[in-house]
Protein backbone atom coordinates (compact mmCIF):
# COMPACT_ATOMS: atom_id res chain seq x y z
CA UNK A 1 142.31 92.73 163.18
CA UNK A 2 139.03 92.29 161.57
CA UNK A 3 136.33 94.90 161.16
CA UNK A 4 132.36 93.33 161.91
CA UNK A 5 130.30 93.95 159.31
CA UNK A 6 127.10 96.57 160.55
CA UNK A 7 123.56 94.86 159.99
CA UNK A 8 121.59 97.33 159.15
CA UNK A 9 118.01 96.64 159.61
CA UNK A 10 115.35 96.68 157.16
CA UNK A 11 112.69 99.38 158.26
CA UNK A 12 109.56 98.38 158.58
CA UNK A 13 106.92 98.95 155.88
CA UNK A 14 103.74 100.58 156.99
CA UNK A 15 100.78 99.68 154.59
CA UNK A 16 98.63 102.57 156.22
CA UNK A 17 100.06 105.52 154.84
CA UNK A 18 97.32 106.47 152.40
CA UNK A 19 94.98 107.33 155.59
CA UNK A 20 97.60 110.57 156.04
CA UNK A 21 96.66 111.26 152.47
CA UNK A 22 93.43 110.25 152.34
CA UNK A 23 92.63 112.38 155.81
CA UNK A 24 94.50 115.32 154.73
CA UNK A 25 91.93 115.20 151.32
CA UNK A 26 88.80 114.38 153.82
CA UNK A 27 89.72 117.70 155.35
CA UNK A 28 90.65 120.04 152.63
CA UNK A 29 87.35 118.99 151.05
CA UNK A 30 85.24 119.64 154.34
CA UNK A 31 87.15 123.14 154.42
CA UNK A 32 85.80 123.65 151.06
CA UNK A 33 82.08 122.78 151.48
CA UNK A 34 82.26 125.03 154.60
CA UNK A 35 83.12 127.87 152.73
CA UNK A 36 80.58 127.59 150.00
CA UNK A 37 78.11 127.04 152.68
CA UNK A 38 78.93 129.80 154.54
CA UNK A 39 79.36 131.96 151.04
CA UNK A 40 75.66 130.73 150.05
CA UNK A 41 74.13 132.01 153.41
CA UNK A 42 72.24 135.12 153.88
CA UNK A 43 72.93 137.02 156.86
CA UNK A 44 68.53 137.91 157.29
CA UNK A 45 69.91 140.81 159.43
CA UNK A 46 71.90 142.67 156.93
CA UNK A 47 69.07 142.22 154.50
CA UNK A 48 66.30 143.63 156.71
CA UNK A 49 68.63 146.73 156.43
CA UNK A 50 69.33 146.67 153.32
CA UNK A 51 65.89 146.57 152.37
CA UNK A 52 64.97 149.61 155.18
CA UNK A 53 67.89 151.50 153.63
CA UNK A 54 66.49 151.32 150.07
CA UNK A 55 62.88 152.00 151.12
CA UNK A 56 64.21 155.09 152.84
CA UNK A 57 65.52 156.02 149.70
CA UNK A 58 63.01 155.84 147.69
CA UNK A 59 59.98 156.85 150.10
CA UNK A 60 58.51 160.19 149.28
CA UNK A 61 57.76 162.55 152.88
CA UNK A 62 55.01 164.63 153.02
CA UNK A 63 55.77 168.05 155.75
CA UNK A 64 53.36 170.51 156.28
CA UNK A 65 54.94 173.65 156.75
CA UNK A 66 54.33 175.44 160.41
CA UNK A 67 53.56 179.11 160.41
CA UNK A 68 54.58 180.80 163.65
CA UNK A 69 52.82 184.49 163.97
CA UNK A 70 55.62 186.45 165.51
CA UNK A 71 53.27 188.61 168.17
CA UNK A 72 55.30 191.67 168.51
CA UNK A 73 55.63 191.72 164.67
CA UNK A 74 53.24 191.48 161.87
CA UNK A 75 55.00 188.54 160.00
CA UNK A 76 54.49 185.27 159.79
CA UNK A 77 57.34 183.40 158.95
CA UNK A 78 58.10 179.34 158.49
CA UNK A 79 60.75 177.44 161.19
CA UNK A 80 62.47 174.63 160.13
CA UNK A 81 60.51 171.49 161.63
CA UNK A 82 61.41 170.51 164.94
CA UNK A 83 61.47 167.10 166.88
CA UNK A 84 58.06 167.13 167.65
CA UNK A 85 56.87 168.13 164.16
CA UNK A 86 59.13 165.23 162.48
CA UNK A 87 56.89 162.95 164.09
CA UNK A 88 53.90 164.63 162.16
CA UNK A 89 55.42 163.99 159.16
CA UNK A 90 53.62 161.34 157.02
CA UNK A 91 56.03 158.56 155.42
CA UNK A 92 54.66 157.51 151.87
CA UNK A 93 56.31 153.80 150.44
CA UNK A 94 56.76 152.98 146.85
CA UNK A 95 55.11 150.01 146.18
CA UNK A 96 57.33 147.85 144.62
CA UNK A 97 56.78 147.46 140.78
CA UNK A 98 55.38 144.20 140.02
CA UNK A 99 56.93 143.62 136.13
CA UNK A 100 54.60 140.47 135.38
CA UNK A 101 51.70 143.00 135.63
CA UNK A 102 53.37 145.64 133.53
CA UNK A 103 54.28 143.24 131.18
CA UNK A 104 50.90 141.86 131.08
CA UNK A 105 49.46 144.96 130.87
CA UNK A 106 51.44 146.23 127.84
CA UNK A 107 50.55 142.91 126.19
CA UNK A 108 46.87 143.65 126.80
CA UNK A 109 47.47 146.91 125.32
CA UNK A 110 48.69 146.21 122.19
CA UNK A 111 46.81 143.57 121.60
CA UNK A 112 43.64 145.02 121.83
CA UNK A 113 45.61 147.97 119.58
CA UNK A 114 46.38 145.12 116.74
CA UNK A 115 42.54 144.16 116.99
CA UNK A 116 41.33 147.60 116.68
CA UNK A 117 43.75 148.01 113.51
CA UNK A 118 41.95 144.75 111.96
CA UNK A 119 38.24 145.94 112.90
CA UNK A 120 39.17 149.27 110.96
CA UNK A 121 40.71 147.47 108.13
CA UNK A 122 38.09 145.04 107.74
CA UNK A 123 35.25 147.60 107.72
CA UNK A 124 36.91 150.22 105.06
CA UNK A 125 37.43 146.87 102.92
CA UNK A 126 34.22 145.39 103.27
CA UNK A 127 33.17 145.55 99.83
CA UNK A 128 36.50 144.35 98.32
CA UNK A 129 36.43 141.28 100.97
CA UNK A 130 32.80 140.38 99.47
CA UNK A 131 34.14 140.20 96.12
CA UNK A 132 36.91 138.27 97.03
CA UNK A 133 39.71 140.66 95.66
CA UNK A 134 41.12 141.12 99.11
CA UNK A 135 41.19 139.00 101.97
CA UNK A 136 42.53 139.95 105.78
CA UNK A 137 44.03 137.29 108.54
CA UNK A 138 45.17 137.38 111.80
CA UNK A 139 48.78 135.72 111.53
CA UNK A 140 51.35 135.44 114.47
CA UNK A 141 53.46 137.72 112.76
CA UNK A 142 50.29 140.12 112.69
CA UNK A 143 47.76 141.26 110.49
CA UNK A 144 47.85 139.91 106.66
CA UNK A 145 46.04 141.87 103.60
CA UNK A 146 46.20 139.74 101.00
CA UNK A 147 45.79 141.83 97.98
CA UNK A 148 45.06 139.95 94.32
CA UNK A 149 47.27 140.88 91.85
CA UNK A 150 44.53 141.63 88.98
CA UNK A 151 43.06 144.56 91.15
CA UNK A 152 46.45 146.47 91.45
CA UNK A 153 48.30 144.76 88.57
CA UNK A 154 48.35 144.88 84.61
CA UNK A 155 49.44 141.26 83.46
CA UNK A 156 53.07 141.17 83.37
CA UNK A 157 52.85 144.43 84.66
CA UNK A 158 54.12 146.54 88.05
CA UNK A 159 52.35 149.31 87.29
CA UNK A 160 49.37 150.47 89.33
CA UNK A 161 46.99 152.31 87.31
CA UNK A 162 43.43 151.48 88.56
CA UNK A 163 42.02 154.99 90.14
CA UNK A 164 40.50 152.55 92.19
CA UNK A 165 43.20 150.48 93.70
CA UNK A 166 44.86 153.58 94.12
CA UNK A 167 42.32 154.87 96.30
CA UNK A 168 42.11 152.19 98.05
CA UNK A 169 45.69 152.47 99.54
CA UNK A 170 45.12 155.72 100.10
CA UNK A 171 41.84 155.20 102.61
CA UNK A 172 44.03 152.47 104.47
CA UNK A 173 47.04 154.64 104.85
CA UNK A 174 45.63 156.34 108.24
CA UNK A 175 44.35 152.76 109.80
CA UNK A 176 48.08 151.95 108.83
CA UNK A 177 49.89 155.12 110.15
CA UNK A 178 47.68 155.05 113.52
CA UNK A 179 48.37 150.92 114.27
CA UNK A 180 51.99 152.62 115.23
CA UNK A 181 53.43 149.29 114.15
CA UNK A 182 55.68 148.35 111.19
CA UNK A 183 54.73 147.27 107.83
CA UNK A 184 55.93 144.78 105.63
CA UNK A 185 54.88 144.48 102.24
CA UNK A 186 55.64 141.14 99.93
CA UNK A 187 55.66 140.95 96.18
CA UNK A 188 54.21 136.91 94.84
CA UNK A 189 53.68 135.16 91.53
CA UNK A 190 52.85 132.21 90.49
CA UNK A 191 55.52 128.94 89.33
CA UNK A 192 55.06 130.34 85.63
CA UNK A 193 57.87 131.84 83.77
CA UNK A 194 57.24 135.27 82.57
CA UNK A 195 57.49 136.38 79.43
CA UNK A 196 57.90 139.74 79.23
CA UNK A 197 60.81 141.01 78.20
CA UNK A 198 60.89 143.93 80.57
CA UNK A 199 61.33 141.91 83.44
CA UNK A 200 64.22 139.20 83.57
CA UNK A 201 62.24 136.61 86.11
CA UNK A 202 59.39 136.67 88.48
CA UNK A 203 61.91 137.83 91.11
CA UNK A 204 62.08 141.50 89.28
CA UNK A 205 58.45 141.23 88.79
CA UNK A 206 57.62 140.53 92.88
CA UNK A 207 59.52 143.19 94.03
CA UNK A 208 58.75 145.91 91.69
CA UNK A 209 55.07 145.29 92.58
CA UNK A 210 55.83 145.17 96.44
CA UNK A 211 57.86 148.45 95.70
CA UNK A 212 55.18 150.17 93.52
CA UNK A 213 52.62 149.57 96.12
CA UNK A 214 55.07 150.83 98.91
CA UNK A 215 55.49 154.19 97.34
CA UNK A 216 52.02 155.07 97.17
CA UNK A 217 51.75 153.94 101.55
CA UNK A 218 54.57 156.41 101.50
CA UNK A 219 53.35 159.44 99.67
CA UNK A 220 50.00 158.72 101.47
CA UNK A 221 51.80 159.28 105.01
CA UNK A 222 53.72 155.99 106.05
CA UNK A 223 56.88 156.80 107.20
CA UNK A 224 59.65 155.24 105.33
CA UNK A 225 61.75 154.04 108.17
CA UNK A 226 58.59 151.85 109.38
CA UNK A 227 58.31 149.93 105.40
CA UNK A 228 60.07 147.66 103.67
CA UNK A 229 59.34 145.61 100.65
CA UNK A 230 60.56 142.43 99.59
CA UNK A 231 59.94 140.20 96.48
CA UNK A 232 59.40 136.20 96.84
CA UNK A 233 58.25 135.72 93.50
CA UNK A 234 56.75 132.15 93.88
CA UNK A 235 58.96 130.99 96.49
CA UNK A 236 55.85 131.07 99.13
CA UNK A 237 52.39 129.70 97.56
CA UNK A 238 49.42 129.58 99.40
CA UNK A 239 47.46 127.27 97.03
CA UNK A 240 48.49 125.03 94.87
CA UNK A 241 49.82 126.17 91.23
CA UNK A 242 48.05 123.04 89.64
CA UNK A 243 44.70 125.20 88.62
CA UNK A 244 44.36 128.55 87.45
CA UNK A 245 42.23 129.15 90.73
CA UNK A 246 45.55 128.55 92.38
CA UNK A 247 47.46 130.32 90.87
CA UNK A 248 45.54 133.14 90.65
CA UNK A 249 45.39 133.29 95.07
CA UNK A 250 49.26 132.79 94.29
CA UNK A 251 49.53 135.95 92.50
CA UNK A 252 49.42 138.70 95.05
CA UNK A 253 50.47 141.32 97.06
CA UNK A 254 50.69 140.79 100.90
CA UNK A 255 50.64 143.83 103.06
CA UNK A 256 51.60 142.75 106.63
CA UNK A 257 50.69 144.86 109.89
CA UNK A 258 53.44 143.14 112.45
CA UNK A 259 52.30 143.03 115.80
CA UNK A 260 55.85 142.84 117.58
CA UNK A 261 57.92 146.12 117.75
CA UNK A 262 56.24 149.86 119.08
CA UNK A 263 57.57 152.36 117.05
CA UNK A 264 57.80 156.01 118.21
CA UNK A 265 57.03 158.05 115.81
């Protein structure tokens, strides 16, 4: 006896079974946008009262006290407010700070600070401006007293011995110490070598000048934590070092009143 083979049928191929997938993403990604939607929302109502909660907060309540004059005694005494006297009670707001004023209102402030500091400056060194031995700018990093070097300086030297340069930084010590700001003083030469032998390069040179005339601020009344000093020997010109004339404006000392930065003192 002889066993029939079973057909067995090919199944069918469906050619639309991305859609499943492709629905399945449609929906997971509407899901999604519905949530950040919903996360993005503000619910106006629970603002309102979170916004009456914090005013209440911060809101400042003005009682009056009530005196009741006890008849059958000769005391007068003070009762806790009732109902009736709550509603008497005046309710004071904070206004809310508004920090772009402030802001612009400090700004104001010290500027017209860093432009009283130059008015002062300028009118105690009047006389040296005239004669061209000092020279004062108004910088973005602040106020600039360009000092020549032949006024403090010796040549070669970073010694200041002129009674009257010494003076001089003395007088501008309290303009200095009352501008409340920090001060910077810089030490420049000129592109020529030195040769003295007590100084190895211009670099020594620049900053022993920048330091001699940042002790004297110092014993005058500058606090120390509000200087520094730093040399730059002729690593910044501000003329050319083609002509004496140059150089000359090249050698210098640079006291700088920096407008950025309060200090407390």
């Amino acid at each position: 006896m002889m066993l029939r083979r079973k057909i067995i049928k090919d199944e069918a191929i469906h050619h639309d079974r991305w859609l499943v997938s492709y629905a399945d993403f449609i929906t997971l990604l509407f899901a999604f946008f519905v949530v950040m939607y919903t996360s993005s929302t503000v619910n106006q109502k629970k603002y309102e009262a979170l916004s009456s909660s914090i005013s209440s907060a911060f809101s400042l309540v003005q009682i009056t006290p009530i005196k009741n004059v006890d008849q059958n005694k000769d005391t007068v005494h003070q009762d806790t407010p009732n109902i009736s006297q709550k509603k008497e009670q005046k309710l004071v707001l904070i206004d809310p700070i508004d920090i772009g004023k402030l802001k612009r209102d400090q700004y104001l402030a010290a500027k017209a600070k860093i432009d009283l500091t130059r008015s002062d400056l300028i009118r105690k060194l009047k006389p040296l401006i005239d004669q061209g031995k000092i020279s004062i700018a108004q910088v973005p990093r602040g106020i600039r007293i360009d000092i020549q070097d032949n006024f403090l300086f010796a040549p070669g030297s970073a010694k200041i011995s002129s009674p009257l340069a010494i003076s001089t930084l003395t007088e501008i010590t309290p303009i200095l110490v009352n501008s409340n700001r920090p001060i910077d003083i810089e030490g420049h030469t000129d592109n020529r070598p030195i040769k003295n032998k007590e100084y190895g390069s211009n670099w020594e040179l620049s900053a022993l000048r920048a330091t001699a005339v940042l002790r004297i601020l110092n014993e005058e009344g500058l606090n120390e934590e509000h200087l520094s000093a730093t040399g730059f020997a002729s690593s910044r010109p501000i003329d050319s070092n083609e002509s004496s004339q140059g150089r000359a404006k090249n050698r210098r000392v640079s006291i700088f009143v920096i407008q950025d930065g309060l200090l407390n003192q």
